[in-house]
C-alpha atoms as a PDB file:
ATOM      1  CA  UNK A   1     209.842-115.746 196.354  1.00  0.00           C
ATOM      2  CA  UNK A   2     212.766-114.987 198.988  1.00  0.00           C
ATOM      3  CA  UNK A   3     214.379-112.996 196.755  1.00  0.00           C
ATOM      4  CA  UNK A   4     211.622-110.504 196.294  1.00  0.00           C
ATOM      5  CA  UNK A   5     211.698-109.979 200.159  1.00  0.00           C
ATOM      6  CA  UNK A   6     215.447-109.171 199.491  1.00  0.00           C
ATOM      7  CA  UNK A   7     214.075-105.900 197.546  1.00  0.00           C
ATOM      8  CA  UNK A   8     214.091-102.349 200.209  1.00  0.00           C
ATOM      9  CA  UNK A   9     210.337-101.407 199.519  1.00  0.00           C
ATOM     10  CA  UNK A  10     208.967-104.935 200.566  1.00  0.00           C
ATOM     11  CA  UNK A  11     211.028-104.868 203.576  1.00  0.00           C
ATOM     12  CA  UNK A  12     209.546-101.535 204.405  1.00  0.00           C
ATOM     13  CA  UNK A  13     206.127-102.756 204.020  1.00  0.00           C
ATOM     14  CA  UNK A  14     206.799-105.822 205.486  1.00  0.00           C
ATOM     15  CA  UNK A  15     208.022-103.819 208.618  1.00  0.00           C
ATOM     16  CA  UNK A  16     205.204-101.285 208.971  1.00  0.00           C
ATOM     17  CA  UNK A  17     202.326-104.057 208.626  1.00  0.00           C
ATOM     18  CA  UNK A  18     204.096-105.591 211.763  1.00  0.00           C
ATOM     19  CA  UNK A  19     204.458-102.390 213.552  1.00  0.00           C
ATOM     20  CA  UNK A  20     201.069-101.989 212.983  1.00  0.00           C
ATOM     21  CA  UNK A  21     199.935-105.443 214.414  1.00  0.00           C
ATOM     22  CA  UNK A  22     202.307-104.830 217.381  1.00  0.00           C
ATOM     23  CA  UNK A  23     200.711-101.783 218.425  1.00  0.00           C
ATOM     24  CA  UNK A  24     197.288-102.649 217.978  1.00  0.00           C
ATOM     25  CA  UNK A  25     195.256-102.230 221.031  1.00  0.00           C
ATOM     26  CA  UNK A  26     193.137-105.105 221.759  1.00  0.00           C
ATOM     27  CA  UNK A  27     189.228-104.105 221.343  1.00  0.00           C
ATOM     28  CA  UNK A  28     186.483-105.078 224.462  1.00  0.00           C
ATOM     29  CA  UNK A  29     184.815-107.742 222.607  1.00  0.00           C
ATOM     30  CA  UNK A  30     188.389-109.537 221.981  1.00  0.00           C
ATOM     31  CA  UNK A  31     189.094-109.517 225.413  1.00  0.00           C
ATOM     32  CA  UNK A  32     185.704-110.786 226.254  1.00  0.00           C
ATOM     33  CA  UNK A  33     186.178-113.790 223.650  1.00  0.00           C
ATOM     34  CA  UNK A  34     189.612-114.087 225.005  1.00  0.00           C
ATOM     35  CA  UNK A  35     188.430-114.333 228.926  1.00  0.00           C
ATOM     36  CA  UNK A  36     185.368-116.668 228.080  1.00  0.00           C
ATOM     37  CA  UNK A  37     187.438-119.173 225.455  1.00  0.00           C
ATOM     38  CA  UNK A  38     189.953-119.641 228.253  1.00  0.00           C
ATOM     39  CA  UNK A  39     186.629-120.350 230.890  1.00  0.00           C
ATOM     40  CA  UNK A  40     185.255-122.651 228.112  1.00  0.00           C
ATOM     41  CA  UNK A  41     188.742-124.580 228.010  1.00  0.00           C
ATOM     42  CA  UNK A  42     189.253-124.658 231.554  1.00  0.00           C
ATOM     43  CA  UNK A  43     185.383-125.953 232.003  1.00  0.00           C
ATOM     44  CA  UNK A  44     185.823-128.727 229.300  1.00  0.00           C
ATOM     45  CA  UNK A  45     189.356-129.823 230.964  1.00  0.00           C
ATOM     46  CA  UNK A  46     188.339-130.581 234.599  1.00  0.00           C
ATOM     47  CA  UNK A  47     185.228-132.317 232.915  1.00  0.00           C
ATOM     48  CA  UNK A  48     187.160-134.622 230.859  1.00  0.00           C
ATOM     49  CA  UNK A  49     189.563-134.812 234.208  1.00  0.00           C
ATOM     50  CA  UNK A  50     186.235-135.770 236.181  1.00  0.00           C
ATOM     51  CA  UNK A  51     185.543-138.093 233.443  1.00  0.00           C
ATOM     52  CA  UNK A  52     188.759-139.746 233.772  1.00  0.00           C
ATOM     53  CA  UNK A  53     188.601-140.442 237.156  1.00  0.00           C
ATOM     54  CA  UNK A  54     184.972-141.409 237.135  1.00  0.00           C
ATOM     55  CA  UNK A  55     185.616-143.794 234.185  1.00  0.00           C
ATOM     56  CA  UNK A  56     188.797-145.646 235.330  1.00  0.00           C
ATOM     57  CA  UNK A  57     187.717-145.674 238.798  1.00  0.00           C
ATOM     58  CA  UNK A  58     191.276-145.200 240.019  1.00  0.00           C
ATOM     59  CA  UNK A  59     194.096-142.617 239.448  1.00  0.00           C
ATOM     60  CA  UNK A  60     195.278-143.417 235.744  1.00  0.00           C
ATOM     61  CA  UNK A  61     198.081-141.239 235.093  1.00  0.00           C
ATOM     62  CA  UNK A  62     197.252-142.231 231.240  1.00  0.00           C
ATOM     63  CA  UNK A  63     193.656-141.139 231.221  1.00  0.00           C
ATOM     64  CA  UNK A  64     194.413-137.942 233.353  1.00  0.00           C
ATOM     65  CA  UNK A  65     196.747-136.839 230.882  1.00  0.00           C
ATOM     66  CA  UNK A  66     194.864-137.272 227.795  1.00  0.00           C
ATOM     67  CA  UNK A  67     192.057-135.677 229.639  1.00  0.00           C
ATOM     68  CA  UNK A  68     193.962-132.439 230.469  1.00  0.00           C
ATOM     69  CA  UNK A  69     196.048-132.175 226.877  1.00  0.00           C
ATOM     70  CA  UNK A  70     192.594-133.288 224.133  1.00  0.00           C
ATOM     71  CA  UNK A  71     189.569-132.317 226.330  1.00  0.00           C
ATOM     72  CA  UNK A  72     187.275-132.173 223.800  1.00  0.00           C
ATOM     73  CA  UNK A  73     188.641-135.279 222.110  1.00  0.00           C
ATOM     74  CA  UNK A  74     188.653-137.133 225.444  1.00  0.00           C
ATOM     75  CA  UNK A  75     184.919-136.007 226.124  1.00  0.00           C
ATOM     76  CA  UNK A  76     183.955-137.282 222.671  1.00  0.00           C
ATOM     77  CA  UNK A  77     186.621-140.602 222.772  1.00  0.00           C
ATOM     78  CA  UNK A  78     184.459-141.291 226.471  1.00  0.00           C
ATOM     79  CA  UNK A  79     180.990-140.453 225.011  1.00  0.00           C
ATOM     80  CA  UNK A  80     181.490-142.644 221.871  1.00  0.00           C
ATOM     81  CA  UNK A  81     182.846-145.414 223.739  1.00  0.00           C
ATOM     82  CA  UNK A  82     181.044-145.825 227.169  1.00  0.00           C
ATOM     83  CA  UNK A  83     178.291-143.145 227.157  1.00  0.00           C
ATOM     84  CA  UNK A  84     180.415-140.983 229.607  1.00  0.00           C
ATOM     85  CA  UNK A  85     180.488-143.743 232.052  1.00  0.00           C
ATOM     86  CA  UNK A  86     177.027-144.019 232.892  1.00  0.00           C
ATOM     87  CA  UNK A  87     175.692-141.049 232.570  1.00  0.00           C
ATOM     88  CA  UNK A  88     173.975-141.343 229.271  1.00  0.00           C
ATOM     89  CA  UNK A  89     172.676-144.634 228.388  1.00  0.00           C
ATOM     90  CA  UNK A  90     174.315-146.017 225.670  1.00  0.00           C
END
């Protein structure tokens, strides 16, 4: 396999398809996904940091940290195991 990236054509190939991805201009709707993904993100990480603090009832440098790095996990990990700390029954 790494020798056939040795040969001078695949090299050249493998150097235009890059050029080409390099210089790509990003379309609208990418930046749109890109701009709400990031909102989505930052929405689900200062709810799982709410969470945190709502479910430890103190500052819990453990819990705040797992709630800002797995966001979604910790929202799921709460939910599964205490019903989001009262606000769904369980």
């Amino acid at each position: 396999m790494f020798l056939l990236l040795e040969l001078p054509f695949i090299k050249d190939l493998l150097n235009k398809k890059e050029e080409k991805f390099q210089n790509r201009q990003k379309t609208t709707l990418e930046v749109f996904f890109n701009i709400l993904s990031g909102i989505i993100s930052s929405l689900l990480a200062l709810f799982a940091l709410y969470l945190s603090f709502r479910c430890s009832g103190r500052f819990d440098l453990g819990q705040v940290l797992l709630a800002l790095i797995f966001a979604p996990f910790y929202i799921v990990y709460q939910l599964a195991t205490s019903g989001l700390c009262g606000m769904i029954p369980k």
